[in-house]
N, C-alpha and C. Protein backbone atom coordinates (compact mmCIF):
# COMPACT_ATOMS: atom_id res chain seq x y z
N UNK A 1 -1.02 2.95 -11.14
CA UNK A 1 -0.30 2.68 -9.91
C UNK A 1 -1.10 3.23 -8.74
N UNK A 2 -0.72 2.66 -7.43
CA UNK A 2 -1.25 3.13 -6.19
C UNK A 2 -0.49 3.17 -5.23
N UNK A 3 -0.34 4.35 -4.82
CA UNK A 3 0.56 4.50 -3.76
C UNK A 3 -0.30 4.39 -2.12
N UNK A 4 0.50 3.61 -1.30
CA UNK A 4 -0.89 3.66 -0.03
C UNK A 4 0.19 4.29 0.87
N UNK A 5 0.40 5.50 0.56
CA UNK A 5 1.38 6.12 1.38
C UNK A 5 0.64 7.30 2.11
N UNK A 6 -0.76 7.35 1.56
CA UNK A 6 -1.21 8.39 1.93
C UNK A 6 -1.10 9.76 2.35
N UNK A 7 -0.25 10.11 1.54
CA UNK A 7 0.57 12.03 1.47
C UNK A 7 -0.27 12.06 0.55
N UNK A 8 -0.92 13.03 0.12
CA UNK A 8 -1.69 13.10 -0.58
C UNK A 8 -1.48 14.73 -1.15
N UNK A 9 -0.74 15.78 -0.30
CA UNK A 9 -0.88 16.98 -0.70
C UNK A 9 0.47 17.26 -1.92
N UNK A 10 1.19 16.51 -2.29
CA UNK A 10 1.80 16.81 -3.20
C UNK A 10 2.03 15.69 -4.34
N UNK A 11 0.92 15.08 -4.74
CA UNK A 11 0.78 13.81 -5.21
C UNK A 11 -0.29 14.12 -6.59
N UNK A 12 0.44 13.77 -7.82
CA UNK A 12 -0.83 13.75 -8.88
C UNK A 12 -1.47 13.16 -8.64
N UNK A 13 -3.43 13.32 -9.03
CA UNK A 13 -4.17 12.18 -8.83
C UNK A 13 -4.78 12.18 -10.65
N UNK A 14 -4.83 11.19 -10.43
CA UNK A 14 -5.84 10.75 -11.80
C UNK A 14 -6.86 10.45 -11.82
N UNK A 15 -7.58 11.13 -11.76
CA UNK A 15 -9.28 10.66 -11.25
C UNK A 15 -10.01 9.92 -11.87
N UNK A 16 -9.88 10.04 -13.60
CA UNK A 16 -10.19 8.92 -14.33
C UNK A 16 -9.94 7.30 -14.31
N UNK A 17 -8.71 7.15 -13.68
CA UNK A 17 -8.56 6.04 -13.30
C UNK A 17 -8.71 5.21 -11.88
N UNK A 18 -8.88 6.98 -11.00
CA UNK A 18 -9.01 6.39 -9.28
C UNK A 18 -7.44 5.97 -9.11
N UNK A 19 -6.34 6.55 -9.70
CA UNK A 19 -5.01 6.22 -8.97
C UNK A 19 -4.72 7.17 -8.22
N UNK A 20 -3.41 7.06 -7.16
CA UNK A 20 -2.82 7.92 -6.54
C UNK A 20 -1.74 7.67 -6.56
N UNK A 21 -0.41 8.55 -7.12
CA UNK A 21 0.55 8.16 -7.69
C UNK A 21 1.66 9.27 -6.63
N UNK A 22 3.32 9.01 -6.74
CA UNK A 22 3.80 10.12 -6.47
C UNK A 22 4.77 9.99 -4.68
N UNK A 23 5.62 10.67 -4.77
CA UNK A 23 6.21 10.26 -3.24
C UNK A 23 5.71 10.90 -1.67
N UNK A 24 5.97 10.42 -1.28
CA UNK A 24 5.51 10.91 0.53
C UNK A 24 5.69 12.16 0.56
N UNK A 25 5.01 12.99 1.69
CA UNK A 25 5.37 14.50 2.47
C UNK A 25 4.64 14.43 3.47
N UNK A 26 5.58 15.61 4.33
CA UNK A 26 4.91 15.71 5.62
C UNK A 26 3.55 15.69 5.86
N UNK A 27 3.34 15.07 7.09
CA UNK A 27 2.21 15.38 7.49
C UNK A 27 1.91 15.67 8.99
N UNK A 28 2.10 17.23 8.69
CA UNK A 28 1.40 18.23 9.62
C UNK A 28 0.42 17.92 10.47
N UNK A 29 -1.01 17.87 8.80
CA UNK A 29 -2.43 17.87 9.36
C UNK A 29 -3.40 17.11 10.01
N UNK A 30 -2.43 15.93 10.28
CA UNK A 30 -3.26 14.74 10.78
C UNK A 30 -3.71 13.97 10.10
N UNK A 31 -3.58 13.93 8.95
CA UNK A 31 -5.00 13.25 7.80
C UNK A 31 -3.64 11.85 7.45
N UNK A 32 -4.98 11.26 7.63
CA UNK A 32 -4.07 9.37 7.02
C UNK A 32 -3.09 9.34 6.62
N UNK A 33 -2.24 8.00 7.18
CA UNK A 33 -1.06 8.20 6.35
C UNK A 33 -1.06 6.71 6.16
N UNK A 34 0.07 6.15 5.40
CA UNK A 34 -0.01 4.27 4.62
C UNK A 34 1.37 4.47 5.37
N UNK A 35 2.02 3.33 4.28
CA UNK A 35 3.48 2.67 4.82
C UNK A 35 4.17 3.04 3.17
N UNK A 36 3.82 3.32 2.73
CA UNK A 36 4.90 3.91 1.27
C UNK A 36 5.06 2.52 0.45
N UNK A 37 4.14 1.95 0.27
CA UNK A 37 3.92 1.12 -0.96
C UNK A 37 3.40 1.51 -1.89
N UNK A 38 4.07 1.39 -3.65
CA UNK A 38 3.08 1.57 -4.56
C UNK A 38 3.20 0.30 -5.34
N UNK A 39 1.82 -0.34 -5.66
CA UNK A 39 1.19 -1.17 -6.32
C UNK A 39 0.85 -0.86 -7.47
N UNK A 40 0.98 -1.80 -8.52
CA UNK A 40 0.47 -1.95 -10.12
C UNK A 40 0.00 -2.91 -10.07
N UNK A 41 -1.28 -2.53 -10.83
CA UNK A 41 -2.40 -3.65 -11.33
C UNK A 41 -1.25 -4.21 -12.25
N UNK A 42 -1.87 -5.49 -12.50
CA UNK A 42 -1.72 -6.27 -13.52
C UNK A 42 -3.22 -6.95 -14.23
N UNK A 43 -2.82 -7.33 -15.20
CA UNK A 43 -4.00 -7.52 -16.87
C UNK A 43 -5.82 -7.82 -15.73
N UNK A 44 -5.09 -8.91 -14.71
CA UNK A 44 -6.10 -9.53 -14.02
C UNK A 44 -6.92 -8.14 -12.63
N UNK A 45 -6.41 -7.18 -12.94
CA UNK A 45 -6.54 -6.45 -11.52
C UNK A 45 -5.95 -6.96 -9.87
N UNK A 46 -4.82 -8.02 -10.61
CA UNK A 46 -4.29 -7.85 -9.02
C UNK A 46 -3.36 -7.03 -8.86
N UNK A 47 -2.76 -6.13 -7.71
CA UNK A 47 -2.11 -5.22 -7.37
C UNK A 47 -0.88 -5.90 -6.53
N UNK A 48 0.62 -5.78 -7.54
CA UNK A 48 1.78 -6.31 -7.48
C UNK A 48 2.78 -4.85 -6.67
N UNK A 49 3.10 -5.57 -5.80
CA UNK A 49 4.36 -4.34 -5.41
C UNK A 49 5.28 -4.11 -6.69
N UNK A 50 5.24 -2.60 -6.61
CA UNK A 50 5.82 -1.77 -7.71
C UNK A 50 7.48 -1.99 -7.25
N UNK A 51 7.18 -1.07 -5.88
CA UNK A 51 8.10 0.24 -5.32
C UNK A 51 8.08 0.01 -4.48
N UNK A 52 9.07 0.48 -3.55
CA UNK A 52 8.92 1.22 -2.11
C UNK A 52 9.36 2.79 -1.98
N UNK A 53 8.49 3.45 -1.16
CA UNK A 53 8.63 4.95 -0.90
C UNK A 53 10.38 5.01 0.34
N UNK A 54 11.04 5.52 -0.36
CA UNK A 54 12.61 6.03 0.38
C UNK A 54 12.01 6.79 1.59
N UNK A 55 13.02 5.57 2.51
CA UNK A 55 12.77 5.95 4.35
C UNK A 55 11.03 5.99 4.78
N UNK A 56 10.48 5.17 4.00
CA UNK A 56 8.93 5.10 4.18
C UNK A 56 8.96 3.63 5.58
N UNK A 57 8.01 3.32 5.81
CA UNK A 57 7.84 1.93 6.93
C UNK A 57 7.95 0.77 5.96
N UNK A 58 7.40 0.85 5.19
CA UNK A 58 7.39 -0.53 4.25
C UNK A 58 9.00 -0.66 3.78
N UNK A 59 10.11 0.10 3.85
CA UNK A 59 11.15 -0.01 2.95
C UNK A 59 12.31 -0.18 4.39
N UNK A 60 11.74 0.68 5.49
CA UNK A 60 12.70 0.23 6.84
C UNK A 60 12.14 -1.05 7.33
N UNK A 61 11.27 -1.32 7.35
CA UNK A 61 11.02 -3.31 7.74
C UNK A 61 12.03 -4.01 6.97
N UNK A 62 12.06 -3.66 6.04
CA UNK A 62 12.77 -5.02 5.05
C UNK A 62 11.89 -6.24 4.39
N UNK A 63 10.51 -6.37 5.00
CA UNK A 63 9.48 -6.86 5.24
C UNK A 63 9.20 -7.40 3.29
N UNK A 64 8.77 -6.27 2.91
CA UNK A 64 7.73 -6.21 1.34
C UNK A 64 8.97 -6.10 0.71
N UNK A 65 8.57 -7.23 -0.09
CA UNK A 65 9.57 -7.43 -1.69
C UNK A 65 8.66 -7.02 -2.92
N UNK A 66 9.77 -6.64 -3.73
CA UNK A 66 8.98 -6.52 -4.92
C UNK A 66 8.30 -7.33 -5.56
N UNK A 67 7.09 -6.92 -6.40
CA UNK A 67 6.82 -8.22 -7.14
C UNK A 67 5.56 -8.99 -6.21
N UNK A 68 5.55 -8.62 -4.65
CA UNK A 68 4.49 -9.65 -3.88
C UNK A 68 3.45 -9.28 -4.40
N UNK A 69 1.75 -9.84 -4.50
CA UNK A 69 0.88 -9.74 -4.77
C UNK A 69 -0.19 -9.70 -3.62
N UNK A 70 -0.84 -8.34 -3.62
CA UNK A 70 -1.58 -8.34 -2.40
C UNK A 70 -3.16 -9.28 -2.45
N UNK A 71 -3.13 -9.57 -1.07
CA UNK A 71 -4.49 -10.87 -1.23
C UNK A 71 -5.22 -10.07 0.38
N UNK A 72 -4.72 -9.95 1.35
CA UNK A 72 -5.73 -9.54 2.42
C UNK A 72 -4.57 -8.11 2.94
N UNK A 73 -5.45 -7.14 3.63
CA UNK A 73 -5.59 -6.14 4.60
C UNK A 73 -6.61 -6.24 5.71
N UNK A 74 -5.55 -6.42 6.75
CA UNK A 74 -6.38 -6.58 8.03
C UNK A 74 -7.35 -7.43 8.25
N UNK A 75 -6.93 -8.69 7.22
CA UNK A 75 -8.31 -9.94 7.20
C UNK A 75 -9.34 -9.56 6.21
N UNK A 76 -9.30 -8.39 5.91
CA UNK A 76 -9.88 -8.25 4.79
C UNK A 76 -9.21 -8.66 3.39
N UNK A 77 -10.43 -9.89 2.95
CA UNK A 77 -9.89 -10.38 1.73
C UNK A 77 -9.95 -9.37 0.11
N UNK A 78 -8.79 -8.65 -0.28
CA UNK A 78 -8.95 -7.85 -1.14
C UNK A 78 -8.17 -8.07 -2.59
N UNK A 79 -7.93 -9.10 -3.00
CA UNK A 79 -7.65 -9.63 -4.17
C UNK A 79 -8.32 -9.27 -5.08
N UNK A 80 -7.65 -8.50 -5.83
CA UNK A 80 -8.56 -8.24 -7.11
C UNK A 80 -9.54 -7.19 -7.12
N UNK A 81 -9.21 -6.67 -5.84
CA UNK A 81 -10.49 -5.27 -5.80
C UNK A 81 -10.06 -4.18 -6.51
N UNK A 82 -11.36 -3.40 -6.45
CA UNK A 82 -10.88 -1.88 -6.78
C UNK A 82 -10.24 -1.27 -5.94
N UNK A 83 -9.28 -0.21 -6.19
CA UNK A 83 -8.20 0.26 -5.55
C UNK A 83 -9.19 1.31 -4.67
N UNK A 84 -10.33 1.87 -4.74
CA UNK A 84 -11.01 2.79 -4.38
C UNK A 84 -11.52 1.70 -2.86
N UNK A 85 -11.50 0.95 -2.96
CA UNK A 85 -12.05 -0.30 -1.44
C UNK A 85 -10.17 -0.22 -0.95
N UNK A 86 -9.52 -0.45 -0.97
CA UNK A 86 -8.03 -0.13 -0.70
C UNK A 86 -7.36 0.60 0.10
N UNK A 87 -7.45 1.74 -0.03
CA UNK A 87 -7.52 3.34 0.52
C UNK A 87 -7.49 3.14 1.87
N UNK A 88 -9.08 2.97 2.04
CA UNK A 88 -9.37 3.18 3.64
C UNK A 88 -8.92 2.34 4.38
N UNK A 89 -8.97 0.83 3.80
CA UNK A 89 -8.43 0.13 4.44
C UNK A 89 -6.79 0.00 5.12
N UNK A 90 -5.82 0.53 3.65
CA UNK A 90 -4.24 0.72 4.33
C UNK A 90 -4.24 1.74 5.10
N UNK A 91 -4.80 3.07 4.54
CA UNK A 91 -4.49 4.06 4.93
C UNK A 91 -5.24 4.58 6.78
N UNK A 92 -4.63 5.32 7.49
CA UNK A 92 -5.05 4.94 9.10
C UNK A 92 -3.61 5.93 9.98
N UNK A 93 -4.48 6.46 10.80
CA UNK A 93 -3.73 7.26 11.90
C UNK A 93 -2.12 6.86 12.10
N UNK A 94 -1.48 7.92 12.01
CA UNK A 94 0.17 7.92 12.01
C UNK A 94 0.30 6.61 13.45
N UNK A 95 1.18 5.61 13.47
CA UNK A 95 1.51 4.89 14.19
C UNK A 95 0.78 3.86 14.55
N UNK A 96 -0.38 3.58 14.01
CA UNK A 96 -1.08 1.99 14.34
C UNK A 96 -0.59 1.37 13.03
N UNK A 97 -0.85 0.14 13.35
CA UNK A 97 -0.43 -1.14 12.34
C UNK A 97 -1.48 -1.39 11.83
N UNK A 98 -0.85 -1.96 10.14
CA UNK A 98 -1.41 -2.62 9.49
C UNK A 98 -1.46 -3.82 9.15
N UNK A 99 -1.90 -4.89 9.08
CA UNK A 99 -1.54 -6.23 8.25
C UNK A 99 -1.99 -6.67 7.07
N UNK A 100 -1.27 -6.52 6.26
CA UNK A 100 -0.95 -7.14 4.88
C UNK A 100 -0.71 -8.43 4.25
N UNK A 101 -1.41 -9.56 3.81
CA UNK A 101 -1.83 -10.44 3.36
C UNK A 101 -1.12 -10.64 2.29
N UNK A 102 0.36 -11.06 2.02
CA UNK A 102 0.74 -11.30 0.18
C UNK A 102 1.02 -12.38 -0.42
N UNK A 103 1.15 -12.68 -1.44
CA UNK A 103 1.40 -13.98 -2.23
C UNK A 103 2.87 -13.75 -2.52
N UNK A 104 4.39 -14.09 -1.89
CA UNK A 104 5.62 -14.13 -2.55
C UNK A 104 5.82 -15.04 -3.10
N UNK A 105 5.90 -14.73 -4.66
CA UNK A 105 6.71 -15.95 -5.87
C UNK A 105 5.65 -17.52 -5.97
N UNK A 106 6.40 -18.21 -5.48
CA UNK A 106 5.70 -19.64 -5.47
C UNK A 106 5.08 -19.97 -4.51
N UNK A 107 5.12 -18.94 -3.81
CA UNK A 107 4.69 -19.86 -2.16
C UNK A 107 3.35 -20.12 -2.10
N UNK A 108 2.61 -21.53 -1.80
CA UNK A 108 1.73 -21.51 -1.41
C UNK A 108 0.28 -20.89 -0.43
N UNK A 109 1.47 -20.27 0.61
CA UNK A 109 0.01 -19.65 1.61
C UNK A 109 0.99 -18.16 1.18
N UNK A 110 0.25 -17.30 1.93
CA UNK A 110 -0.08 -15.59 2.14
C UNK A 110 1.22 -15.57 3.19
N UNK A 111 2.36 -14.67 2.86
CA UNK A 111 3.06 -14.18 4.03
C UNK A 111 2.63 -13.13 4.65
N UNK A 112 1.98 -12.46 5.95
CA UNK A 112 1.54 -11.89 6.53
C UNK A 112 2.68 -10.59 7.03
N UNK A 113 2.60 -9.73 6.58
CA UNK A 113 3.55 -8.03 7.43
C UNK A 113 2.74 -7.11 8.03
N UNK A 114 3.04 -6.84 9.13
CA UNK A 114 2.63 -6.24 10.18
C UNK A 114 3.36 -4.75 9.36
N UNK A 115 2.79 -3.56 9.23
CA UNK A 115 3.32 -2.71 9.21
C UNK A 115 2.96 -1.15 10.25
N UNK A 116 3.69 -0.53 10.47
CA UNK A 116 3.26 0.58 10.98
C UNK A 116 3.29 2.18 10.18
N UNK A 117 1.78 2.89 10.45
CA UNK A 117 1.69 3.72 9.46
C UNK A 117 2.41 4.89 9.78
N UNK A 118 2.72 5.84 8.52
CA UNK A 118 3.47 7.01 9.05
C UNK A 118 5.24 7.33 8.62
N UNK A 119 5.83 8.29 8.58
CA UNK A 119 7.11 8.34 8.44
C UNK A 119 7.66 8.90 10.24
């Protein structure tokens, strides 16, 4: 799993696998923060919404359903990447936006969510 929630100080990491797993906490120090999505690969390496992080940005939009499949960040086409190319891209200074690229269910094109980072 991958959480792009970017709390990072009270979060197991698994280094063998390059995940970052685990729920949000403050952040004091300034250092990156996501919108409280966690993603699971599936067989193919695409990364399916798991979860949403409670009172995170991704879960007050209403925006991200479960189950979507991520395809671009910020125009960056990231289907199928390593989660380690991922990171930098969601993760970004408390209060600028992100845009998120997903595949919901049958739909033909990418529904696009604007999110903003941070709790």
């Amino acid at each position: 799993m991958f959480c792009c929630s970017g709390r990072e100080e009270n979060k197991p990491r698994d280094r063998r696998a390059g995940h970052v797993t685990g729920a949000p906490s403050p952040n004091p120090t300034g250092r990156p923060v996501g919108v409280g999505i966690v993603f699971q690969p599936d067989s193919t390496g695409a990364l399916h919404v798991k979860s949403l992080a409670v009172g995170g940005p991704a879960e007050k939009c209403g925006q991200v359903a479960i189950g979507d499949v991520l395809h671009e960040i910020d125009g960056h086409h990231v289907y199928r990447k390593p989660v380690s190319q991922l990171a930098p891209l969601i993760l970004g200074q408390e209060g600028t936006t992100v845009r998120l690229g997903v595949q919901r269910g049958n739909l033909q094109r990418l529904v696009y969510l604007e999110l903003h980072r941070g709790w």
